[in-house]
Protein backbone atom coordinates (compact mmCIF):
# COMPACT_ATOMS: atom_id res chain seq x y z
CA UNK A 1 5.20 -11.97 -1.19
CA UNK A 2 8.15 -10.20 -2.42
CA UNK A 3 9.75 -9.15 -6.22
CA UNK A 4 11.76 -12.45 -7.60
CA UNK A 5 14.68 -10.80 -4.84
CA UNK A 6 16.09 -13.85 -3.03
CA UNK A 7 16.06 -14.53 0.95
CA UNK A 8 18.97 -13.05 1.58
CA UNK A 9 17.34 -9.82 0.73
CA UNK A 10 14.68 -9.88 3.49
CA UNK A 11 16.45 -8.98 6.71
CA UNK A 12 15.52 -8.36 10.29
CA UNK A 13 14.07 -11.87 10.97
CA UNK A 14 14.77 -15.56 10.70
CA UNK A 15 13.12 -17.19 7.77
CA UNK A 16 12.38 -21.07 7.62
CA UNK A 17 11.81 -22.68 4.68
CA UNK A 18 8.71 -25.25 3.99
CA UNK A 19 9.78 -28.69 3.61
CA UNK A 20 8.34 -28.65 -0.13
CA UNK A 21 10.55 -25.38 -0.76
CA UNK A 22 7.38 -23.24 -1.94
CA UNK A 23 7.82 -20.49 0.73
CA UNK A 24 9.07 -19.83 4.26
CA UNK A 25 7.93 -18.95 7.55
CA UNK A 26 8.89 -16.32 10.35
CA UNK A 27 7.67 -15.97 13.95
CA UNK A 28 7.23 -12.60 13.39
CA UNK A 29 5.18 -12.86 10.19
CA UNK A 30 1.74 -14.08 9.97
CA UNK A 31 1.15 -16.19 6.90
CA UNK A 32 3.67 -17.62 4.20
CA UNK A 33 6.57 -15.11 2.90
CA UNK A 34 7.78 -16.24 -0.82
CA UNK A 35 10.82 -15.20 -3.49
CA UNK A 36 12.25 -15.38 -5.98
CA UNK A 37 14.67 -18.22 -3.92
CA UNK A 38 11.84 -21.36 -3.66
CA UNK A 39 10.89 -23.53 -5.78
CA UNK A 40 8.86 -23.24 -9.16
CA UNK A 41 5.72 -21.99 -9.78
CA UNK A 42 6.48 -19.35 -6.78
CA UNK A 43 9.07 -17.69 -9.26
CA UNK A 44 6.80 -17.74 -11.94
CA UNK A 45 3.99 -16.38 -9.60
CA UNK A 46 5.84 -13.32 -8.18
CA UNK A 47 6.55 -12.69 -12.08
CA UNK A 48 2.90 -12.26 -12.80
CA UNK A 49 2.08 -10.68 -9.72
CA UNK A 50 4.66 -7.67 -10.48
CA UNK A 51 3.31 -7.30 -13.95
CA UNK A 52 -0.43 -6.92 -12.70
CA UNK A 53 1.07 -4.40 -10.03
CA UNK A 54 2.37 -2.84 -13.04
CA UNK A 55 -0.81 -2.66 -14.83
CA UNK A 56 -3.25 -1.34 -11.52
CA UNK A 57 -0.54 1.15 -11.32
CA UNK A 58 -0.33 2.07 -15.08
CA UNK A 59 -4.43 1.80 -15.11
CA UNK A 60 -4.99 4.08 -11.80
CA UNK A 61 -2.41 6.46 -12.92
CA UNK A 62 -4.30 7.25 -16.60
CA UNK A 63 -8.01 7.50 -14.99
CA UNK A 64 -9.78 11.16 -15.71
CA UNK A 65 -9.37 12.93 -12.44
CA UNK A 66 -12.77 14.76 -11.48
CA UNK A 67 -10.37 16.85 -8.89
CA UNK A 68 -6.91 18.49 -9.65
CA UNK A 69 -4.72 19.83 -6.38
CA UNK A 70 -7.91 19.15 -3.77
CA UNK A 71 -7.08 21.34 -0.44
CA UNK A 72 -3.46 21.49 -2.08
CA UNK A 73 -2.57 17.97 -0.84
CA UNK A 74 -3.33 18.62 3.21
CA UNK A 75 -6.14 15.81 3.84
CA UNK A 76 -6.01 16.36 7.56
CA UNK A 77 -10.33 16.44 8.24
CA UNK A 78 -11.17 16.27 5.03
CA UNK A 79 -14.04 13.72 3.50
CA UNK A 80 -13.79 12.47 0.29
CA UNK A 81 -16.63 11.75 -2.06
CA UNK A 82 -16.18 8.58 -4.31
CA UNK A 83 -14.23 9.85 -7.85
CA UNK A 84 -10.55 10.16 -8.92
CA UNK A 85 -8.20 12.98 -7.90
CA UNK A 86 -4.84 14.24 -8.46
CA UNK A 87 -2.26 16.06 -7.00
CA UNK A 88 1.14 17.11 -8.56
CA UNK A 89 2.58 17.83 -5.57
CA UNK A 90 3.12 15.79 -1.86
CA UNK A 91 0.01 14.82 -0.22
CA UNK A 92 -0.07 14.83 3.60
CA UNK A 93 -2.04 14.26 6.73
CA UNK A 94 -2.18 14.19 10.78
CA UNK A 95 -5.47 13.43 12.42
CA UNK A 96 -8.58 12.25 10.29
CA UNK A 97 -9.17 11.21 6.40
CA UNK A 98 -12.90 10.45 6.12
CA UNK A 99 -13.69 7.75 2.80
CA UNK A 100 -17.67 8.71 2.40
CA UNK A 101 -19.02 6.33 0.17
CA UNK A 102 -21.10 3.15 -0.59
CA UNK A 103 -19.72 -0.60 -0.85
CA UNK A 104 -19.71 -0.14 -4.58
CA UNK A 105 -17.73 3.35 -4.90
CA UNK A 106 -14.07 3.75 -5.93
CA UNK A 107 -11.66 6.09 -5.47
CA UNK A 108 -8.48 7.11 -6.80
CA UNK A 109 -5.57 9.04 -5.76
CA UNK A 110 -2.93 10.10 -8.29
CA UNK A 111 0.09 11.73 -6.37
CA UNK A 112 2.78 12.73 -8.45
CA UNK A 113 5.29 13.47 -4.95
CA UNK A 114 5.14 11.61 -1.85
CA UNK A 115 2.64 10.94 0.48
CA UNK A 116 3.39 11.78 4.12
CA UNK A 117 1.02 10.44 6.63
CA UNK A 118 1.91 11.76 9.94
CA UNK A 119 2.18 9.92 13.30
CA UNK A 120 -1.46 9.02 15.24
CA UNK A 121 -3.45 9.83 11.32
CA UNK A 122 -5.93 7.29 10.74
CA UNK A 123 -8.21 6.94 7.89
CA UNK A 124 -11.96 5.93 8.57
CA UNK A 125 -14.42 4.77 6.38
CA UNK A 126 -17.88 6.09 6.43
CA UNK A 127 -21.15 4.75 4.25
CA UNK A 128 -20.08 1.26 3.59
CA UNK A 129 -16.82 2.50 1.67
CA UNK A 130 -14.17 -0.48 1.56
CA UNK A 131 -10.43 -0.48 1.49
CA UNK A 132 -10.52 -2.24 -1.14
CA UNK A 133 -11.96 0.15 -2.91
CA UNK A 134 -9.58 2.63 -2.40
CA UNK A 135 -6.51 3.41 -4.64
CA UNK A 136 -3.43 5.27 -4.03
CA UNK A 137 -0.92 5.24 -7.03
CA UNK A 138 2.04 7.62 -5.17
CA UNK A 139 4.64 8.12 -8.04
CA UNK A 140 6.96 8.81 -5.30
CA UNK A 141 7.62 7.33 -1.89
CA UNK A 142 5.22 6.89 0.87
CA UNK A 143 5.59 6.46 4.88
CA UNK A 144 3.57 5.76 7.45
CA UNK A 145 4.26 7.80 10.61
CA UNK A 146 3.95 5.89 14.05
CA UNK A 147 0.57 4.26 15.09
CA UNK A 148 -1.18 5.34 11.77
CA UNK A 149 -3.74 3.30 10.88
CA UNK A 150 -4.71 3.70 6.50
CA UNK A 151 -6.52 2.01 4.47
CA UNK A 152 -6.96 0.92 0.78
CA UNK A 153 -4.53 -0.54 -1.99
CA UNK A 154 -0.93 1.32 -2.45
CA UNK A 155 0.87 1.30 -5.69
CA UNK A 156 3.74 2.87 -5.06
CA UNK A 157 6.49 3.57 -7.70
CA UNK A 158 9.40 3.82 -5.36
CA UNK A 159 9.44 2.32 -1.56
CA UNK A 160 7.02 2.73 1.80
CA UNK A 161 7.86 3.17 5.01
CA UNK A 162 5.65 1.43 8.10
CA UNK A 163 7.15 3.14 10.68
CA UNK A 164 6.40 1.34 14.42
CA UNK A 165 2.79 0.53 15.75
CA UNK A 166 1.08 1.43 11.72
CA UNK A 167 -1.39 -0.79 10.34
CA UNK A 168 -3.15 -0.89 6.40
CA UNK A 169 -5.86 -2.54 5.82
CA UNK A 170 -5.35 -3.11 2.68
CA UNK A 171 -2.35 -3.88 0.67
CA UNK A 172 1.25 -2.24 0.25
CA UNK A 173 2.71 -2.88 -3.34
CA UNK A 174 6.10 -1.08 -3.98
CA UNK A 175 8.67 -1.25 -7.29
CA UNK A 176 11.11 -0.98 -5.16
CA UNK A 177 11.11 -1.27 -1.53
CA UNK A 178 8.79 -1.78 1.29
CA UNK A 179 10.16 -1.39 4.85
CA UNK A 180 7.82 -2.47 8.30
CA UNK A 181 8.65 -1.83 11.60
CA UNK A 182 5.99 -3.89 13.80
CA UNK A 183 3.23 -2.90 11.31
CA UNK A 184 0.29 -4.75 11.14
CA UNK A 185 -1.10 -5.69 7.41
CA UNK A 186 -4.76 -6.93 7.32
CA UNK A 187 -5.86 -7.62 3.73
CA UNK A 188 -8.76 -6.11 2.13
């Protein structure tokens, strides 16, 4: 799903439309791809959706943190107990991000910058944690480096970047733009 943006804004592949005009479909897409374009209630839906985006964000953004400025923002080997932290700076990675947690536990991350996850980084999950479990509110942008693999839900205030060959498990929610090239999205 996209904002209420029409077709024409969604480039790089050939969409076709369903023949009762509630979405369209793409070889290169797996699932249904709606906007603001088809027919009523998937208008109406996109609408809500981008206010409850609006909300997770707004929510995740005002919880307590139990960490400020962990490790200064470099995650590369680091594990992260279940609780909220936040970083006024960039937060970045290569390598390994370890989730340690139960089923149950929840984390937040509250970056004021960007987050930069480099090419080849890959974040595991360790003790039952689950992506969905997992919240990144990035006030900034976000990208993906090559044949990272991340997981967990990203509220993002500006645009991502999936560069080639990155997966989520998860889901991607931008206020502005999301860009994928041959990324692989697996909802949590």
């Amino acid at each position: 799903a996209t904002s209420p943006i029409g077709e024409t804004s969604m480039t790089g592949f050939t969409l076709v439309r369903s023949n009762d005009n509630l979405y369209s479909t793409s070889g290169l897409v797996t699932g249904n791809i709606t906007t603001g374009t088809h027919k009523e209630p998937t208008p109406t839906n996109l609408i809500t959706a981008i206010s409850d985006m609006e909300t997770a964000y707004t929510a995740a953004a005002g919880a307590a943190p139990d960490s400020h400025e962990f490790v200064d923002g470099g995650l590369t080997g680091q594990t992260l107990a279940p609780g909220v932290y936040r970083w006024t700076n960039t937060v970045k990675f290569s390598g390994q991000l370890t989730f340690n947690g139960t089923a149950s536990d929840v984390w937040i991350l509250q970056i004021a910058k960007d987050l930069e996850v480099a090419s080849g980084a890959e974040v595991i999950l360790a003790g039952g944690a689950k992506a969905e479990n997992i919240f990144w509110q990035i006030a900034e942008a976000a990208e993906f480096g090559i044949g990272s693999t991340v997981n967990g839900i990203f509220l993002v205030k500006t645009d991502m970047v999936f560069k080639a060959g990155s997966t989520l498990n998860g889901a991607a929610l931008a206020q502005t733009a999301v860009t994928m090239i041959a990324t692989t999205i697996n909802w949590a």
